[in-house]
N, C-alpha and C. Protein backbone atom coordinates (compact mmCIF):
# COMPACT_ATOMS: atom_id res chain seq x y z
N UNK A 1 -9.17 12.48 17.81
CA UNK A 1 -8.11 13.30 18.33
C UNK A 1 -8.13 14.62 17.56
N UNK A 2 -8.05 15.86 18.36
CA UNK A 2 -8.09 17.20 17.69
C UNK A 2 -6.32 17.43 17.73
N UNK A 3 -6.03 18.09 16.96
CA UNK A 3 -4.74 18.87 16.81
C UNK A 3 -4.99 19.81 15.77
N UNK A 4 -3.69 20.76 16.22
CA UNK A 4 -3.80 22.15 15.73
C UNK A 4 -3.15 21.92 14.61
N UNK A 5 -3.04 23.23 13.27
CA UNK A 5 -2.32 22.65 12.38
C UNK A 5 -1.06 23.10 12.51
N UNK A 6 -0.53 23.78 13.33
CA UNK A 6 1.14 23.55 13.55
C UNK A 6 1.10 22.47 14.30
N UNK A 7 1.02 21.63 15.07
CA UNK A 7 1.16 20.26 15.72
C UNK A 7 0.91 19.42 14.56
N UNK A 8 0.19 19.43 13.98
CA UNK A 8 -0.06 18.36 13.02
C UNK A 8 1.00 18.75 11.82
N UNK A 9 2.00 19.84 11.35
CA UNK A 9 2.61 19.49 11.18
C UNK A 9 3.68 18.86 11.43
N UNK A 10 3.52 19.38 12.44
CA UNK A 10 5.17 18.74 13.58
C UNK A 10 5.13 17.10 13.48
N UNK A 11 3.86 16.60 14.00
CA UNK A 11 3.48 15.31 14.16
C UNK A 11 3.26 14.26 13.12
N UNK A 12 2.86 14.81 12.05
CA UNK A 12 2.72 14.16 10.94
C UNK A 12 2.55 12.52 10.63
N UNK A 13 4.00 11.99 11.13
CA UNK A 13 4.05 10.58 10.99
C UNK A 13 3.26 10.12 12.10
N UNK A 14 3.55 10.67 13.50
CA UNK A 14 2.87 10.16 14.23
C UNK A 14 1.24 9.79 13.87
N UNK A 15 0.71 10.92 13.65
CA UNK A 15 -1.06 10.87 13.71
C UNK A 15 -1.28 10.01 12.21
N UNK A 16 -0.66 10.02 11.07
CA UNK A 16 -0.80 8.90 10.49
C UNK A 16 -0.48 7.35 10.68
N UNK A 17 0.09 7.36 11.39
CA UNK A 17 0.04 5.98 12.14
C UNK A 17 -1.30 5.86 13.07
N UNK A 18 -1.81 6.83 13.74
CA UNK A 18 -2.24 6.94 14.60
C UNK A 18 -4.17 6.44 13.98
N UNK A 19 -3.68 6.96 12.63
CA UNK A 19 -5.10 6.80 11.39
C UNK A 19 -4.66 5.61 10.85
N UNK A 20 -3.88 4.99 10.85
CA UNK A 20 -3.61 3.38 10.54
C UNK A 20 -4.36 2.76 11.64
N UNK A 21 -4.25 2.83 12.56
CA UNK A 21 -4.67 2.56 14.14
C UNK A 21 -6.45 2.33 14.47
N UNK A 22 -6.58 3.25 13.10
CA UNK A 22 -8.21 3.19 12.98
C UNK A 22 -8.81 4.37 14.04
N UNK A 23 -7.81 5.24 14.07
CA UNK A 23 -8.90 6.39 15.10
C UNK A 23 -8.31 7.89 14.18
N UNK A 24 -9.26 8.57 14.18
CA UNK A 24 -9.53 9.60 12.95
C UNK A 24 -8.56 10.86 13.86
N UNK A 25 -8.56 11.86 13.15
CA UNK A 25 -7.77 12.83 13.46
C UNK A 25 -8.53 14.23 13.01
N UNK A 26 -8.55 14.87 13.49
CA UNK A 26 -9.73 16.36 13.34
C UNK A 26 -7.96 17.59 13.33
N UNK A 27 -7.83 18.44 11.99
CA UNK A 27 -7.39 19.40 12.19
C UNK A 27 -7.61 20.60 12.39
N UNK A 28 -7.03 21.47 13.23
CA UNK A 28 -8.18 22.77 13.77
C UNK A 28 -7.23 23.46 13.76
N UNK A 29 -8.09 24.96 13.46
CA UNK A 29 -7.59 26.75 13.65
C UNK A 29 -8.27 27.21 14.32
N UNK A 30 -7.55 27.86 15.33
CA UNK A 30 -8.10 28.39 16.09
C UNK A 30 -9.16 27.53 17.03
N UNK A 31 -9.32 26.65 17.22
CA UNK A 31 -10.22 25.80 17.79
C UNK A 31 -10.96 25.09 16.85
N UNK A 32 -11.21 25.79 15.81
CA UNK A 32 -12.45 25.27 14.26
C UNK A 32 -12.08 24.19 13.84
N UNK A 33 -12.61 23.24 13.47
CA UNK A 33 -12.32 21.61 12.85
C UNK A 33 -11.89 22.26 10.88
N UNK A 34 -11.01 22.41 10.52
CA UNK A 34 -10.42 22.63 9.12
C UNK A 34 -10.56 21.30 8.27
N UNK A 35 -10.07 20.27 8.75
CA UNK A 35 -9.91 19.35 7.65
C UNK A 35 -9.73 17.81 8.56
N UNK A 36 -9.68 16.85 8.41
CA UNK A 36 -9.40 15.44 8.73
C UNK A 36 -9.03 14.52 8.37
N UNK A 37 -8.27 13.67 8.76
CA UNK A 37 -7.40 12.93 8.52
C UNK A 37 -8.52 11.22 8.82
N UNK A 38 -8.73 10.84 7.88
CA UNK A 38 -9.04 9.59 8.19
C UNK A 38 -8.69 8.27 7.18
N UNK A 39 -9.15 7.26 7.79
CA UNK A 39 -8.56 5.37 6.85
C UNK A 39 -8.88 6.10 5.25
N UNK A 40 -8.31 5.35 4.34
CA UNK A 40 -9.12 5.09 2.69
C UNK A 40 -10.33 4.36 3.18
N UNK A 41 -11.42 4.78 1.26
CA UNK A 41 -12.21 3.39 1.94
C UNK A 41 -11.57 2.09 1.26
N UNK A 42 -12.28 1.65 1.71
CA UNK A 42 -12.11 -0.25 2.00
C UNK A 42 -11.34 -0.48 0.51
N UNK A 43 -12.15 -0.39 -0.63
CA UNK A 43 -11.96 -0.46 -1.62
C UNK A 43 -11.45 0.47 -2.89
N UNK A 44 -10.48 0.62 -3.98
CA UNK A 44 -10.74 1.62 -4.63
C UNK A 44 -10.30 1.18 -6.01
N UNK A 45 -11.42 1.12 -6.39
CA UNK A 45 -11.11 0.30 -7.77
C UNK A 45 -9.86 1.70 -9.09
N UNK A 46 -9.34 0.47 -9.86
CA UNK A 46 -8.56 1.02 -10.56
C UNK A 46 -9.08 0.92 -12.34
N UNK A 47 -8.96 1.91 -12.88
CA UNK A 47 -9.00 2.43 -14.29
C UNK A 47 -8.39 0.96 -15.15
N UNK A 48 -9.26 0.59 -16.06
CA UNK A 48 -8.41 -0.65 -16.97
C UNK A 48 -8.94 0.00 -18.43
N UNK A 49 -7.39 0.65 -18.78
CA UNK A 49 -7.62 0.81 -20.33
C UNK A 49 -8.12 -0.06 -21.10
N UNK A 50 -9.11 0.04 -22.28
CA UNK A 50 -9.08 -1.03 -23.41
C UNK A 50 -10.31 -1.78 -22.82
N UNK A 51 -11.27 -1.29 -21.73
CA UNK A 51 -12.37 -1.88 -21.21
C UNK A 51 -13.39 -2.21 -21.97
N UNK A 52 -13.54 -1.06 -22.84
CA UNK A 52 -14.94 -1.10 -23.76
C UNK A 52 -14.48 -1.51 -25.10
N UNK A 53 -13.28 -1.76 -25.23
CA UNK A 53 -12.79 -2.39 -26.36
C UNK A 53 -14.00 -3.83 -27.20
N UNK A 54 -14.43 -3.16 -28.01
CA UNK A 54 -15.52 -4.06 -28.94
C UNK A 54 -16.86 -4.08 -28.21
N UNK A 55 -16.77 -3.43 -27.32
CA UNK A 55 -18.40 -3.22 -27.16
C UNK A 55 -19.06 -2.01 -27.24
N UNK A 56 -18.40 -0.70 -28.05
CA UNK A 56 -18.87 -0.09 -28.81
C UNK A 56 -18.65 0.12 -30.12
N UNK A 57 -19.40 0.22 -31.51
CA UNK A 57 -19.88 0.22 -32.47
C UNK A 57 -19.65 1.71 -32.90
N UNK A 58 -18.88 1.67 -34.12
CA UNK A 58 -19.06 3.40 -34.51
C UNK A 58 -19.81 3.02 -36.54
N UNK A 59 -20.57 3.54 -36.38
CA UNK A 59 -21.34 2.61 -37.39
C UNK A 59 -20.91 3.89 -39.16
N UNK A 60 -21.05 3.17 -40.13
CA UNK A 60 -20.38 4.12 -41.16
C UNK A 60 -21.50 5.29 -41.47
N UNK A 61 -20.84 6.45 -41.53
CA UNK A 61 -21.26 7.75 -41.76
C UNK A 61 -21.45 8.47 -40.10
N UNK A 62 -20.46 8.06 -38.95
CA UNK A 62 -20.76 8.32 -38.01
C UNK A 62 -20.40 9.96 -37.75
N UNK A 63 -19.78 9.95 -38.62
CA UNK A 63 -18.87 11.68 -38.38
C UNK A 63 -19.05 12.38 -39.72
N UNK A 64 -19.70 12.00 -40.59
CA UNK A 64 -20.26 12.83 -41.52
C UNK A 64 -20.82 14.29 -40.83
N UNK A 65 -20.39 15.29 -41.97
CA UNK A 65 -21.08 16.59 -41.68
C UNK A 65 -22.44 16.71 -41.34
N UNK A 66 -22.61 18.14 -40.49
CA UNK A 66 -24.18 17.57 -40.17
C UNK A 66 -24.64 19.13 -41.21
N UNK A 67 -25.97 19.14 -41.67
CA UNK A 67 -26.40 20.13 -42.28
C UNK A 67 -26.97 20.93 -40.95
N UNK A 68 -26.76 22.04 -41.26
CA UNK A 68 -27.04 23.04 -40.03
C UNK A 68 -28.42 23.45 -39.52
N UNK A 69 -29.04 23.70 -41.01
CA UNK A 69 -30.28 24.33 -41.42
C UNK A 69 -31.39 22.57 -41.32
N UNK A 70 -31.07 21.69 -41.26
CA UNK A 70 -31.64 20.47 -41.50
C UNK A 70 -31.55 19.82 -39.50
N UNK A 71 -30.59 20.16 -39.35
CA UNK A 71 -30.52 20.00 -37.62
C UNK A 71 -31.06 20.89 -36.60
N UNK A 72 -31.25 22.00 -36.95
CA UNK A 72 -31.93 23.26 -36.65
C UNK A 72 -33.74 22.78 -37.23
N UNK A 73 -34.26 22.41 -37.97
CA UNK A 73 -35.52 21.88 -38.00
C UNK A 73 -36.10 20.71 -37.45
N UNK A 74 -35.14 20.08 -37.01
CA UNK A 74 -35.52 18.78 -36.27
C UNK A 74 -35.13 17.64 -37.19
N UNK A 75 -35.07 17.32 -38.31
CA UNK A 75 -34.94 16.55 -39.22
C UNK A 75 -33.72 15.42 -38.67
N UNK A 76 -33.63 14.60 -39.06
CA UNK A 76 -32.60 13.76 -38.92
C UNK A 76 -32.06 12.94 -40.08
């Protein structure tokens, strides 16, 4: 379904229902396709703090200064 974007504001609830419905929505200017309205996908996984908790290692001298002149030669 095309609509303009003053109709699609007007309509709003409607054409999101209408994208619940499973049929997509095309917004247009002037005739031009601008933007679209379609489903989520299927899935959308969520952020779990504390994930990598103990499976990374910060080993001692990890944040020691680095010598400038010694990193600049390649040295390690």
């Amino acid at each position: 379904m095309d609509v303009s974007i003053a109709e699609a504001k007007n309509r709003l609830p409607e054409l999101i229902r209408a994208v619940e419905g499973g049929e997509q929505v095309v917004i247009t200017r002037h005739g031009k396709p601008v933007a679209q309205i379609a489903p989520p996908p299927a899935e959308r996984s969520r952020v779990q703090l504390g994930s990598m908790r103990d499976r990374i290692k910060l080993y001692p001298g990890w944040d020691d200064p680095i010598d400038l002149e010694r990193f600049l030669e390649g040295d390690s």
